[in-house]
PDB file of N, CA and C in Angstrom:
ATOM      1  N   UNK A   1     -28.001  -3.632  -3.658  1.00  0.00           N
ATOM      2  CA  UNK A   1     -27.645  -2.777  -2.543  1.00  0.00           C
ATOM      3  C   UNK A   1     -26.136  -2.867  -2.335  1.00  0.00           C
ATOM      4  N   UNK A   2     -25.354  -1.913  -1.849  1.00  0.00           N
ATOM      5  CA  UNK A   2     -23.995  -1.988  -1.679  1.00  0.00           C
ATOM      6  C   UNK A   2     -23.483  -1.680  -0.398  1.00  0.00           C
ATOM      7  N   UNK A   3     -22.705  -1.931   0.261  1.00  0.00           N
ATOM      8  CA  UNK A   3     -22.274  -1.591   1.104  1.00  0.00           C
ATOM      9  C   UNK A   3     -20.579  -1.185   1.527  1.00  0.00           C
ATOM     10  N   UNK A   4     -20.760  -0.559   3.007  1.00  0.00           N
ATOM     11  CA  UNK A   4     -19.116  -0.496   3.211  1.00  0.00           C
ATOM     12  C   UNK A   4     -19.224  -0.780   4.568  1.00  0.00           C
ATOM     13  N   UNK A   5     -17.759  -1.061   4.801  1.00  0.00           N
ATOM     14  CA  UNK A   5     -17.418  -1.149   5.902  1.00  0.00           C
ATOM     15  C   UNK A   5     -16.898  -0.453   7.177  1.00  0.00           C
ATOM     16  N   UNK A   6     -17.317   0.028   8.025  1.00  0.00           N
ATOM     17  CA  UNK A   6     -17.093   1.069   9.153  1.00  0.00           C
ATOM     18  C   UNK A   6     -15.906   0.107   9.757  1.00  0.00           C
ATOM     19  N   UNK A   7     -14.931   0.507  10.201  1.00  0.00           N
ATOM     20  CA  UNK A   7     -13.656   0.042  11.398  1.00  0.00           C
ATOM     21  C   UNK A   7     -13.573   1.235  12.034  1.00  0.00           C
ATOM     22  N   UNK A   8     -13.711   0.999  13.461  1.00  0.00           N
ATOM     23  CA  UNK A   8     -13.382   2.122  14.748  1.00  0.00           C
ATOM     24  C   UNK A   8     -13.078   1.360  15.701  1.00  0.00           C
ATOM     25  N   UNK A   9     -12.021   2.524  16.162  1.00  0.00           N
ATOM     26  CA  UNK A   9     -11.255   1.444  16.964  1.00  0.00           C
ATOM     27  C   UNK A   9     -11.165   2.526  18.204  1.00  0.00           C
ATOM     28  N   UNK A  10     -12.031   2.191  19.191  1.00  0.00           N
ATOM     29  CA  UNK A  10     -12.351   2.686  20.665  1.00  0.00           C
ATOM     30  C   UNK A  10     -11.739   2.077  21.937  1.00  0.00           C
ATOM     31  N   UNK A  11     -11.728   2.662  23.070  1.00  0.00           N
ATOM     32  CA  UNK A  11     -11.429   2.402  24.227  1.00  0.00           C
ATOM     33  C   UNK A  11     -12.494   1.572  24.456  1.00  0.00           C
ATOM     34  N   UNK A  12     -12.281   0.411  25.526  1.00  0.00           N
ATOM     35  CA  UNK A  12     -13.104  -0.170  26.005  1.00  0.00           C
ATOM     36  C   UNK A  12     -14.049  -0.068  26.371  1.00  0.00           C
ATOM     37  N   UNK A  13     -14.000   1.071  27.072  1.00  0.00           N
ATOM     38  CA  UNK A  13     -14.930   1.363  27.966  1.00  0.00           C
ATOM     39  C   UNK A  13     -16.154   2.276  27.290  1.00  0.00           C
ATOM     40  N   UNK A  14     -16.433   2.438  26.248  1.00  0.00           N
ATOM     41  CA  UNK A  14     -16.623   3.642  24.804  1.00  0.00           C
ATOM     42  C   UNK A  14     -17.514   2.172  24.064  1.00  0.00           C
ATOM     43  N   UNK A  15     -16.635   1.160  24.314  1.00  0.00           N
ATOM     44  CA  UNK A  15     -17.701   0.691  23.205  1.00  0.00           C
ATOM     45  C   UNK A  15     -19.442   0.270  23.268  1.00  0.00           C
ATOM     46  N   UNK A  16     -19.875   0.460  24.161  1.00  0.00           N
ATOM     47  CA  UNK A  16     -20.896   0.072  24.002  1.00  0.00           C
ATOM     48  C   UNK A  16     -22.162   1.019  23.577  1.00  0.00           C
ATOM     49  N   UNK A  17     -21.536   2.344  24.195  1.00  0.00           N
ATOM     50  CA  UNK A  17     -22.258   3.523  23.562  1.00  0.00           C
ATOM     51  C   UNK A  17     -21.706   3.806  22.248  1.00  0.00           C
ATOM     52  N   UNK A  18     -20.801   3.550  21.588  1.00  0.00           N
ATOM     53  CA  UNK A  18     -20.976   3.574  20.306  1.00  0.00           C
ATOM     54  C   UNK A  18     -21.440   2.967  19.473  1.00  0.00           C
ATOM     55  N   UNK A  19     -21.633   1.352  19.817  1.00  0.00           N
ATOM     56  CA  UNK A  19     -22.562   0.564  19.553  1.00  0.00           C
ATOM     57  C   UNK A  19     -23.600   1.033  19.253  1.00  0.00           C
ATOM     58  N   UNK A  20     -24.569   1.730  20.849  1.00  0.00           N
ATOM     59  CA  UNK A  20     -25.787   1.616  20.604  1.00  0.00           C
ATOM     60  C   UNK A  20     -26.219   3.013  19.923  1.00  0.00           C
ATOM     61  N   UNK A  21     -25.169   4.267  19.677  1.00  0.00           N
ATOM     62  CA  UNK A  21     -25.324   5.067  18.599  1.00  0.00           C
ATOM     63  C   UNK A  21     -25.411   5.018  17.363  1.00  0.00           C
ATOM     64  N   UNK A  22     -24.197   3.761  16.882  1.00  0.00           N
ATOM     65  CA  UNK A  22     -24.204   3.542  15.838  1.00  0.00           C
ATOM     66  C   UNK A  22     -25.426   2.896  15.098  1.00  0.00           C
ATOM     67  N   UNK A  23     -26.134   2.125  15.987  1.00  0.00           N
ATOM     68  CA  UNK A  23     -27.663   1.075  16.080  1.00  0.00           C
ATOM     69  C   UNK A  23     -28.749   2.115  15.146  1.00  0.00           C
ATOM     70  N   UNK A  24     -28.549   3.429  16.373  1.00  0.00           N
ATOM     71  CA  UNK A  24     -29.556   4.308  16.033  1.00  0.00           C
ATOM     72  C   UNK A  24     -29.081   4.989  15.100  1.00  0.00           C
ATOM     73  N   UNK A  25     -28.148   5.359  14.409  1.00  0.00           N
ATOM     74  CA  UNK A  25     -28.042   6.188  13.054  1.00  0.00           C
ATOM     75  C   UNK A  25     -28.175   4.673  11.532  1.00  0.00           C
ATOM     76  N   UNK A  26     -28.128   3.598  12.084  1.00  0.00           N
ATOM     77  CA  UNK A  26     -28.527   3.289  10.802  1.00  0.00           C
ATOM     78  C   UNK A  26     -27.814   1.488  10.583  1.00  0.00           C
ATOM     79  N   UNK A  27     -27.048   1.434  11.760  1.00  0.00           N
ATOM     80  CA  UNK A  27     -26.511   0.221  11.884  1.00  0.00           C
ATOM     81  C   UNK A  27     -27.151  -0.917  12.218  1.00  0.00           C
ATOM     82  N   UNK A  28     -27.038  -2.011  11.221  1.00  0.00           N
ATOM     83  CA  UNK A  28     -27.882  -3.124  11.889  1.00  0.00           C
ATOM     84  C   UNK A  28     -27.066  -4.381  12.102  1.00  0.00           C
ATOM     85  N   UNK A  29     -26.170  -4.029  13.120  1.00  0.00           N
ATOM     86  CA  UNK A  29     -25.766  -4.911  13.714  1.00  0.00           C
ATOM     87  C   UNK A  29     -23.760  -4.454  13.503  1.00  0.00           C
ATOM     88  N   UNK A  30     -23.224  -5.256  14.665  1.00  0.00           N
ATOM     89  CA  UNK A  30     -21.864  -5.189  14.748  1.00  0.00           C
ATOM     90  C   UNK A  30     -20.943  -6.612  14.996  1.00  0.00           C
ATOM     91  N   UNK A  31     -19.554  -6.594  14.811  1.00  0.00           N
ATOM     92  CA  UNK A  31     -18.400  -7.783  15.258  1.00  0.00           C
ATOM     93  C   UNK A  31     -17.711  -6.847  16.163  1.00  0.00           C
ATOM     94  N   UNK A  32     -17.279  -7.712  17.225  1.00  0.00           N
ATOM     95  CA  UNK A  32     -16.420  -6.904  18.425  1.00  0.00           C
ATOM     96  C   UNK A  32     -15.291  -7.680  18.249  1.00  0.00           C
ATOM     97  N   UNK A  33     -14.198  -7.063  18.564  1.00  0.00           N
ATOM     98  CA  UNK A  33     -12.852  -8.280  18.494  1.00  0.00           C
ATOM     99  C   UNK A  33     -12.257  -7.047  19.648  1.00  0.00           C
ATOM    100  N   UNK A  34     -12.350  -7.718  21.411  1.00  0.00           N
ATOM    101  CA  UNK A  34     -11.919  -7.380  22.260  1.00  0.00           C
ATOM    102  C   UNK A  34     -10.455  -7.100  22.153  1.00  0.00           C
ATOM    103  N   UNK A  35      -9.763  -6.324  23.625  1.00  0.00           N
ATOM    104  CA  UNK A  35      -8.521  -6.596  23.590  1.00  0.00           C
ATOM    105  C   UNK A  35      -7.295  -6.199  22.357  1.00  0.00           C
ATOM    106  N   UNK A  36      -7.161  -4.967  21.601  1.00  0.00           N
ATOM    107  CA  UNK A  36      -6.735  -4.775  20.524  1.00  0.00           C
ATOM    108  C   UNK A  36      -5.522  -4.087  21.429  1.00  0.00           C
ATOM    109  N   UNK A  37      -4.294  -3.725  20.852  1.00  0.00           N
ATOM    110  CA  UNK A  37      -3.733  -2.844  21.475  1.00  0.00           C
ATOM    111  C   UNK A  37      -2.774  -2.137  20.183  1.00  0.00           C
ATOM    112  N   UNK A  38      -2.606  -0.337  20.406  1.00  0.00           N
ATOM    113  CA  UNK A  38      -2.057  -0.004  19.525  1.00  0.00           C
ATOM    114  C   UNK A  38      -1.270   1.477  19.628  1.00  0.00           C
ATOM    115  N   UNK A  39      -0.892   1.888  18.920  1.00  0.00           N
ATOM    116  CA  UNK A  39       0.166   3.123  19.337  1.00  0.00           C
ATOM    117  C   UNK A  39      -0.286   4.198  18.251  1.00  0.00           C
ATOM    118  N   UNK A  40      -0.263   5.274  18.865  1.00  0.00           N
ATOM    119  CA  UNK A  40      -0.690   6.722  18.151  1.00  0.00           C
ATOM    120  C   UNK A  40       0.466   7.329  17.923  1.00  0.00           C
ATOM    121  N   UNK A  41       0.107   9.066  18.176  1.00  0.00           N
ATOM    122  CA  UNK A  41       1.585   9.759  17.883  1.00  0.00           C
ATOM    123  C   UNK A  41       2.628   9.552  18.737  1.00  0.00           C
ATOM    124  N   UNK A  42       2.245   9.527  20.496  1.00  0.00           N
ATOM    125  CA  UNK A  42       3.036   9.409  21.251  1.00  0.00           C
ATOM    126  C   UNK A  42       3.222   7.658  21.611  1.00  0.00           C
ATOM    127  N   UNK A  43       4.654   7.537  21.958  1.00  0.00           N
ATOM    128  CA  UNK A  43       4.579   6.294  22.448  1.00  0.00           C
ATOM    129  C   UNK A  43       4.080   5.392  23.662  1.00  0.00           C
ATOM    130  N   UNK A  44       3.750   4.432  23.827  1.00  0.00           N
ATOM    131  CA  UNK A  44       2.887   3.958  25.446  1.00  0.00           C
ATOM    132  C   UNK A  44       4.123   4.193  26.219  1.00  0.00           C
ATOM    133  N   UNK A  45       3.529   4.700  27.353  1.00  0.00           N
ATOM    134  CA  UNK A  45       3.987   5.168  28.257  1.00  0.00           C
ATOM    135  C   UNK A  45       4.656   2.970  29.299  1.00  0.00           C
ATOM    136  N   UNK A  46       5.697   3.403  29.616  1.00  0.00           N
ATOM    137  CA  UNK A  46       5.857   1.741  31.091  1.00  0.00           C
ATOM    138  C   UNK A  46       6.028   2.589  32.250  1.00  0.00           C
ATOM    139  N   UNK A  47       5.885   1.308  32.946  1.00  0.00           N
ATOM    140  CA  UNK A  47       5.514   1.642  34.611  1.00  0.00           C
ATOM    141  C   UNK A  47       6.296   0.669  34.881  1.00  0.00           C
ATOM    142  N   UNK A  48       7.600   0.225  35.327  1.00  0.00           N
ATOM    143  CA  UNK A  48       8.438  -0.519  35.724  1.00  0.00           C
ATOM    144  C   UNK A  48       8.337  -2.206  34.468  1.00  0.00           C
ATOM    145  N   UNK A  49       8.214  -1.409  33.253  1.00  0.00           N
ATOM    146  CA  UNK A  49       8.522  -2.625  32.531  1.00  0.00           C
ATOM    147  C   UNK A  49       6.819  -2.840  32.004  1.00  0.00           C
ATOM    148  N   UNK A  50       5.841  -2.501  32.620  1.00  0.00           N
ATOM    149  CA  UNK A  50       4.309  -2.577  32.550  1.00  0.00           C
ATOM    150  C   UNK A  50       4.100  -1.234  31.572  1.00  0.00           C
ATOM    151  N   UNK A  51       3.361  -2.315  30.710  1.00  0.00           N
ATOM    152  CA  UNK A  51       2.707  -0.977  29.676  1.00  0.00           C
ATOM    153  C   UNK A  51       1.749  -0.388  30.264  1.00  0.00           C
ATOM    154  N   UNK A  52       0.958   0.976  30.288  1.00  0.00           N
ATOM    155  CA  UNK A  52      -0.049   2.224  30.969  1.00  0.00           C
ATOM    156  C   UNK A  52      -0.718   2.671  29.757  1.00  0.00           C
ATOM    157  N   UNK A  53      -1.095   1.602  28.942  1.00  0.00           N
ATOM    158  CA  UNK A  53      -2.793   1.665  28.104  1.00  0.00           C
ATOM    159  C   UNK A  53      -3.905   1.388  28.616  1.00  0.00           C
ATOM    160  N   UNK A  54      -4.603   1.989  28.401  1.00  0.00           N
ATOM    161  CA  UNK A  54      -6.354   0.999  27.678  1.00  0.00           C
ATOM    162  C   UNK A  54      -6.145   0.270  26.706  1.00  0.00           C
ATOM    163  N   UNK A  55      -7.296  -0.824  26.834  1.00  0.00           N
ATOM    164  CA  UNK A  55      -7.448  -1.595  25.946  1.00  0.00           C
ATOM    165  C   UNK A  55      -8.274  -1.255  25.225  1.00  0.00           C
ATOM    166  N   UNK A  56      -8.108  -1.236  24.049  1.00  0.00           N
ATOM    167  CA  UNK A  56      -9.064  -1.002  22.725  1.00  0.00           C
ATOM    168  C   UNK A  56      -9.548  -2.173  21.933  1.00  0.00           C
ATOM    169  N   UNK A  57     -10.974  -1.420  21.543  1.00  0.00           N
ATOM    170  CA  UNK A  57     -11.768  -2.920  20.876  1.00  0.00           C
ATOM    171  C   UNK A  57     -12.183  -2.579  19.194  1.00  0.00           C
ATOM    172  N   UNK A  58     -11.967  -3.378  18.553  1.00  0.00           N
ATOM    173  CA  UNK A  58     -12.343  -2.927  17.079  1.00  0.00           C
ATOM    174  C   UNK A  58     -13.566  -3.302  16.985  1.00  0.00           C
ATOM    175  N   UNK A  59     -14.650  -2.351  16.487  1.00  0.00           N
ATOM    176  CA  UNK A  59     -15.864  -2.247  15.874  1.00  0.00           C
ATOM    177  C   UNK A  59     -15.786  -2.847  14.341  1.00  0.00           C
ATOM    178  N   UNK A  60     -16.855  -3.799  13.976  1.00  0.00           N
ATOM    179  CA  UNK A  60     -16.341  -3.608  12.304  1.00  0.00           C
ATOM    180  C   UNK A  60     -18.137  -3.876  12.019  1.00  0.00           C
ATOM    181  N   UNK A  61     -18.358  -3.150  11.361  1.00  0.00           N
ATOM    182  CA  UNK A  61     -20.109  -2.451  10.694  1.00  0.00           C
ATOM    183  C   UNK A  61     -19.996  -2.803   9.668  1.00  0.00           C
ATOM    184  N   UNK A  62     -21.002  -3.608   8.736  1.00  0.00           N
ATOM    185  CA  UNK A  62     -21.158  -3.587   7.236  1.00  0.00           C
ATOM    186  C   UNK A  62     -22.503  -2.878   6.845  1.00  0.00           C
ATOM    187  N   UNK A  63     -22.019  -2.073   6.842  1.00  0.00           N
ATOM    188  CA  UNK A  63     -23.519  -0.868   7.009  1.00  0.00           C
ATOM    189  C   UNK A  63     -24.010  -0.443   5.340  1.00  0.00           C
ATOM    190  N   UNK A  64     -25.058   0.073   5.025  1.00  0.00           N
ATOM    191  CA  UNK A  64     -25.162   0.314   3.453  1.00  0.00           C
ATOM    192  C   UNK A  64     -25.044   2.014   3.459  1.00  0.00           C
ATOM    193  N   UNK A  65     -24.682   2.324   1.992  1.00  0.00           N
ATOM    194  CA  UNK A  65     -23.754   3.125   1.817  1.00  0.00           C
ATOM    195  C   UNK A  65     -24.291   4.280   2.010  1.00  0.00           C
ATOM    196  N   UNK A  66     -25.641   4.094   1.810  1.00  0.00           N
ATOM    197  CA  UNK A  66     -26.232   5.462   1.667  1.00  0.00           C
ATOM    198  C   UNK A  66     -26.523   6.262   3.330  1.00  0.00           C
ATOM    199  N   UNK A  67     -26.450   5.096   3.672  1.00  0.00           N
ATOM    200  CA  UNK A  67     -26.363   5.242   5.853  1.00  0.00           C
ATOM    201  C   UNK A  67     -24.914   5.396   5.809  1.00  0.00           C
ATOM    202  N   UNK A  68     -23.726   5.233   5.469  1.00  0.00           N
ATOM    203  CA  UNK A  68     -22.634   5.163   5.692  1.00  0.00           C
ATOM    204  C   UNK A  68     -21.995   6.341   6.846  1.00  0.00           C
ATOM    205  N   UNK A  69     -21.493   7.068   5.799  1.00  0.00           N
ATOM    206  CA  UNK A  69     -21.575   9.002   6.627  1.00  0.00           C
ATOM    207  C   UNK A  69     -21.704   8.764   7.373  1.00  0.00           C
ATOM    208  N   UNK A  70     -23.249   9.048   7.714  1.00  0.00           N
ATOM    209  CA  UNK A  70     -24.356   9.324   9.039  1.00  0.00           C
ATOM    210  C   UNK A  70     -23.868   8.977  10.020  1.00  0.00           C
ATOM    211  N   UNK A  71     -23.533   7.586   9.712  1.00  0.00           N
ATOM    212  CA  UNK A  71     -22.866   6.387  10.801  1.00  0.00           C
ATOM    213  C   UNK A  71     -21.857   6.884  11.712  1.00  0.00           C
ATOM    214  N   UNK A  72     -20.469   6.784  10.496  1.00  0.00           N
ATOM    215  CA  UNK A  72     -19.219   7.193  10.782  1.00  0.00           C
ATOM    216  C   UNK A  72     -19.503   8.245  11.453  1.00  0.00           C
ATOM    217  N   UNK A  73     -20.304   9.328  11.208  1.00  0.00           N
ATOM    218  CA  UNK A  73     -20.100  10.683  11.805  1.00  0.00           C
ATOM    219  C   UNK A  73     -20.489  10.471  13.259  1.00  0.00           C
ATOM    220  N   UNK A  74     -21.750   9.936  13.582  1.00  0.00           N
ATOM    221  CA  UNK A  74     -22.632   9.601  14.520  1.00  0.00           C
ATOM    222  C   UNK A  74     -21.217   8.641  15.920  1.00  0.00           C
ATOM    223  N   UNK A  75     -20.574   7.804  15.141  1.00  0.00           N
ATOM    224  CA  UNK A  75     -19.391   7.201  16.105  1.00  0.00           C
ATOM    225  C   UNK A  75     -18.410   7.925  16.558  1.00  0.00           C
ATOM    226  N   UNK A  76     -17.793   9.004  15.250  1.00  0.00           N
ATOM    227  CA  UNK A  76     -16.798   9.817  15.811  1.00  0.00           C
ATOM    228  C   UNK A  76     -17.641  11.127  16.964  1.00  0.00           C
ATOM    229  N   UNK A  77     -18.475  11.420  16.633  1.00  0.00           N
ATOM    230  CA  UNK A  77     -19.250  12.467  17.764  1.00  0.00           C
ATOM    231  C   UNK A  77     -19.117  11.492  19.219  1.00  0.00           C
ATOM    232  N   UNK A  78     -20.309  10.791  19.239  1.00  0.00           N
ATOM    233  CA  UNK A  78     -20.139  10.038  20.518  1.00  0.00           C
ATOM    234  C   UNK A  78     -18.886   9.268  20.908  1.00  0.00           C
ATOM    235  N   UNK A  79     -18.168   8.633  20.315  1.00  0.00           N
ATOM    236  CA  UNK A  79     -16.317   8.773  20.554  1.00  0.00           C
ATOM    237  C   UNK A  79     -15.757   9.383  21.113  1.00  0.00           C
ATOM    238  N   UNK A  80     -15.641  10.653  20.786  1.00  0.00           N
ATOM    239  CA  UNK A  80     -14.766  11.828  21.280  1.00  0.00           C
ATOM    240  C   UNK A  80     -13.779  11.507  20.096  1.00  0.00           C
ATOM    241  N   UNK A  81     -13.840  11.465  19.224  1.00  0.00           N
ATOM    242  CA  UNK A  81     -12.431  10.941  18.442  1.00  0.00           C
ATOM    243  C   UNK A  81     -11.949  12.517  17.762  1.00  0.00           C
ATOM    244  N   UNK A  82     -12.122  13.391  17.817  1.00  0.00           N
ATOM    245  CA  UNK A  82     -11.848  14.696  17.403  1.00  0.00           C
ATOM    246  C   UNK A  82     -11.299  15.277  19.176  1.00  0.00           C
ATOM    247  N   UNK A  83     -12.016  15.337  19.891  1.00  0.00           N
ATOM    248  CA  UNK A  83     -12.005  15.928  21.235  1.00  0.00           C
ATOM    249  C   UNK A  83     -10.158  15.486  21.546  1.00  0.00           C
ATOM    250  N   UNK A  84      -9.488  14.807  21.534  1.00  0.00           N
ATOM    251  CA  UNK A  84      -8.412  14.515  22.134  1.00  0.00           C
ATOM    252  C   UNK A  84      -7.307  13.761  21.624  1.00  0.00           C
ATOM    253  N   UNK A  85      -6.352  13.556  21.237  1.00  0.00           N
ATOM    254  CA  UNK A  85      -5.400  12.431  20.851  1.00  0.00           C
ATOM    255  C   UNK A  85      -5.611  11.390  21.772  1.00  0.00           C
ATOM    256  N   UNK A  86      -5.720  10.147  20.720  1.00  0.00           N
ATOM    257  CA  UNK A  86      -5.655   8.968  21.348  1.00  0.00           C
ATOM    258  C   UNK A  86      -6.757   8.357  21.506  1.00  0.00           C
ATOM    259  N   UNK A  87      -8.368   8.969  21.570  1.00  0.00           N
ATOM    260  CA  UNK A  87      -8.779   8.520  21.261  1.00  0.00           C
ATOM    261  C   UNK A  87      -9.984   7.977  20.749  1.00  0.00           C
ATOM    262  N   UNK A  88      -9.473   7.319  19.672  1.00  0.00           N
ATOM    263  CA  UNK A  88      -9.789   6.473  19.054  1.00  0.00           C
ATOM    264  C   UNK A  88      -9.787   7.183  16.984  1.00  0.00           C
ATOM    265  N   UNK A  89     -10.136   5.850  16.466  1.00  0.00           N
ATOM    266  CA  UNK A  89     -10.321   6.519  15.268  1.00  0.00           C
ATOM    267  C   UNK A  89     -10.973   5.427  14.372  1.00  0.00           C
ATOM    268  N   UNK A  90     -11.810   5.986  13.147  1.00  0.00           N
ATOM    269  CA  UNK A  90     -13.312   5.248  12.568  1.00  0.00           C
ATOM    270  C   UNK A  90     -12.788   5.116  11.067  1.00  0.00           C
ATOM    271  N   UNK A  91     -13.048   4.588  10.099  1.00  0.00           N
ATOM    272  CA  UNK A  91     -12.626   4.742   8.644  1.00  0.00           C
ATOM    273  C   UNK A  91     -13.558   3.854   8.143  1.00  0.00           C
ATOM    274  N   UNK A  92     -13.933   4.459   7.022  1.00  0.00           N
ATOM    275  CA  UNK A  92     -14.996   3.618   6.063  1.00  0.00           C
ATOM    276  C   UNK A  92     -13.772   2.832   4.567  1.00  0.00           C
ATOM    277  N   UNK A  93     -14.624   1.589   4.810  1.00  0.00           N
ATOM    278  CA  UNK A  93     -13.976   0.564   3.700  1.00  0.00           C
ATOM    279  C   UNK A  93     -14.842   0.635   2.123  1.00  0.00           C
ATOM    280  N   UNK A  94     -14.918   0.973   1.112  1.00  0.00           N
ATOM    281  CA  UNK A  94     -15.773   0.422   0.380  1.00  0.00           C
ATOM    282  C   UNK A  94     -15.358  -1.673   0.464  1.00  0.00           C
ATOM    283  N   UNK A  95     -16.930  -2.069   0.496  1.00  0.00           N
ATOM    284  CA  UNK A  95     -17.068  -3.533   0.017  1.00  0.00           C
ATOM    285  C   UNK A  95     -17.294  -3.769  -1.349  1.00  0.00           C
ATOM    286  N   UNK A  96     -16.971  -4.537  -2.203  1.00  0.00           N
ATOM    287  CA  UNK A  96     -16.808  -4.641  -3.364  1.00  0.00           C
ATOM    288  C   UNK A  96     -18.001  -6.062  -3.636  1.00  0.00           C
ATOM    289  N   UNK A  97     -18.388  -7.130  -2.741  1.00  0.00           N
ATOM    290  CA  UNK A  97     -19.246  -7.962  -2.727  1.00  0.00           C
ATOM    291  C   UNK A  97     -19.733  -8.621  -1.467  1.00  0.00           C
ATOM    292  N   UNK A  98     -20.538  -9.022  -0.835  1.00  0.00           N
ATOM    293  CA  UNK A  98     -20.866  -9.564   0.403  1.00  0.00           C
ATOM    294  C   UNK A  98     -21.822 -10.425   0.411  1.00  0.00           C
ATOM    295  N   UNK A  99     -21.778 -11.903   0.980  1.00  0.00           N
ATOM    296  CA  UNK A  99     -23.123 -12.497   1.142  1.00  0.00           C
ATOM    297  C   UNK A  99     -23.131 -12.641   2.579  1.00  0.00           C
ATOM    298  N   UNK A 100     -24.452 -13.664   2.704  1.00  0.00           N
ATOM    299  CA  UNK A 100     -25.013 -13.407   4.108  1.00  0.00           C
ATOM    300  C   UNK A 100     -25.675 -12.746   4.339  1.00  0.00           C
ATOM    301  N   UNK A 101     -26.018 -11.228   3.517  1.00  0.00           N
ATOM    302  CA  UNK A 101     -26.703 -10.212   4.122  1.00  0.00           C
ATOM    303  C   UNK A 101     -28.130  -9.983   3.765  1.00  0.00           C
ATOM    304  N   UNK A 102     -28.574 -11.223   3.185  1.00  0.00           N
ATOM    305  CA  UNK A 102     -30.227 -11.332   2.679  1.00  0.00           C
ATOM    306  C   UNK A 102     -30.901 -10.773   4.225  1.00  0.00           C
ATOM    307  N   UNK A 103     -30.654 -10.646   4.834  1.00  0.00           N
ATOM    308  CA  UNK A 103     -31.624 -10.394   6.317  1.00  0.00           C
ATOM    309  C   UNK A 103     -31.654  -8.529   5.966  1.00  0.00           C
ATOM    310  N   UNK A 104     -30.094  -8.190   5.588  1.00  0.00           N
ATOM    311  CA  UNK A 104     -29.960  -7.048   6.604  1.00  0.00           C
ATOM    312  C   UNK A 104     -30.599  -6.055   4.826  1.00  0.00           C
ATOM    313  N   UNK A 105     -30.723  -6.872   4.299  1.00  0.00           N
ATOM    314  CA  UNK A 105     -31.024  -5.771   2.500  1.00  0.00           C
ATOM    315  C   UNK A 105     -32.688  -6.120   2.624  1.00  0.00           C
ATOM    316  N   UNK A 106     -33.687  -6.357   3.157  1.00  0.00           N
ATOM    317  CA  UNK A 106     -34.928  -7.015   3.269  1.00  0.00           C
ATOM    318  C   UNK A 106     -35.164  -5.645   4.741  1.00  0.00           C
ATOM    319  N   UNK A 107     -34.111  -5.897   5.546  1.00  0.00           N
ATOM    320  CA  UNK A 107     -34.902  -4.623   6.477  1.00  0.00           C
ATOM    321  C   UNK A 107     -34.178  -3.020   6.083  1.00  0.00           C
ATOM    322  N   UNK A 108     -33.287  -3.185   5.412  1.00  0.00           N
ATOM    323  CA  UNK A 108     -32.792  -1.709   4.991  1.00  0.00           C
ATOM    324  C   UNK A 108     -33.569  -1.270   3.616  1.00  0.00           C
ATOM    325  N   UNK A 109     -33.830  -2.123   3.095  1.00  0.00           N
ATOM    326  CA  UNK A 109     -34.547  -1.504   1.985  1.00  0.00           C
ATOM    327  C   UNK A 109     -35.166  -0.526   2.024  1.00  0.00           C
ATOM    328  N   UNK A 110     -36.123  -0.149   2.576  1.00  0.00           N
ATOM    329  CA  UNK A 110     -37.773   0.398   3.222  1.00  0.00           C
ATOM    330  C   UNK A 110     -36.713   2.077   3.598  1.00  0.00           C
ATOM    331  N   UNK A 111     -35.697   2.004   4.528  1.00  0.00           N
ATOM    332  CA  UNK A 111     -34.783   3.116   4.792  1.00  0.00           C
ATOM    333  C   UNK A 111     -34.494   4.009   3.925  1.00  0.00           C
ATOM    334  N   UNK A 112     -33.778   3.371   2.868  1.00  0.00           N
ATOM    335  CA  UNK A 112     -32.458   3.692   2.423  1.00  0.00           C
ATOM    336  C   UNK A 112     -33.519   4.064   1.179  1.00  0.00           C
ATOM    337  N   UNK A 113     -34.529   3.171   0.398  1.00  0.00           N
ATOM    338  CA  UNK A 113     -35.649   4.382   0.004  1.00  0.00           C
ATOM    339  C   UNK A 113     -36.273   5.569   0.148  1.00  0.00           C
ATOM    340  N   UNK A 114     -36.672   5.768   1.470  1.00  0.00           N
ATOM    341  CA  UNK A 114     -37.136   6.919   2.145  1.00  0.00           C
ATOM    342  C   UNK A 114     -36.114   7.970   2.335  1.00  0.00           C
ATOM    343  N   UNK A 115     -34.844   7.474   2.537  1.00  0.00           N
ATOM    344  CA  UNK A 115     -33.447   8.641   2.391  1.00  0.00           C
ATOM    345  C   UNK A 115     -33.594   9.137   0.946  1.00  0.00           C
ATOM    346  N   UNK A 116     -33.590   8.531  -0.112  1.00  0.00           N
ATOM    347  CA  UNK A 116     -33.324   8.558  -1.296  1.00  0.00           C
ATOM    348  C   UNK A 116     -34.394   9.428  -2.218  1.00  0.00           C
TER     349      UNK A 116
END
């Protein structure tokens, strides 16, 4: 089985419904790494020396490939990541090898057959 890696990088407040979208198109399971901060086209705006962001949280999915798409697409919809600058934005990694994932290739199997 092969997989890749989903990175999206959402507003705080965004992540948990993308989470539990991402759950339902095919994801079995996520890493959160709170607190990210980062700059788009325009620059962050200060407020007497105080930066005027959100905080953004990186998603990172090791999802299998044949769910991959689905995924990504399924995060940028519920995102808004098309709807507006700023935010947010999703990119798929190919993985080249992974262990650990005897759990998650034992319940995707049965899926990723029935897609196929």
């Amino acid at each position: 089985m092969h997989f890749k890696l989903i990175i999206a990088l959402v507003d705080d407040d965004r992540t948990d419904i993308v989470l539990e979208a991402a759950r339902n198109a095919g994801a079995t399971g996520a890493t959160v790494i709170n607190n990210a901060r980062g700059e788009g086209l325009e620059p962050v705006k200060t407020f007497f020396g105080l930066q005027l962001e959100t905080q953004r949280d990186v998603l990172l999915m090791l999802v299998e490939e044949h769910l991959s798409r689905s995924i990504l697409e399924t995060i940028e919809e519920i995102g808004g990541m098309d709807e507006k600058s700023g935010a947010g934005i999703a990119f798929l990694i190919n993985v080249e090898d992974a262990v650990g994932v005897a759990h998650q290739v034992q319940s995707l199997s049965k899926v990723v057959e029935d897609q196929l």
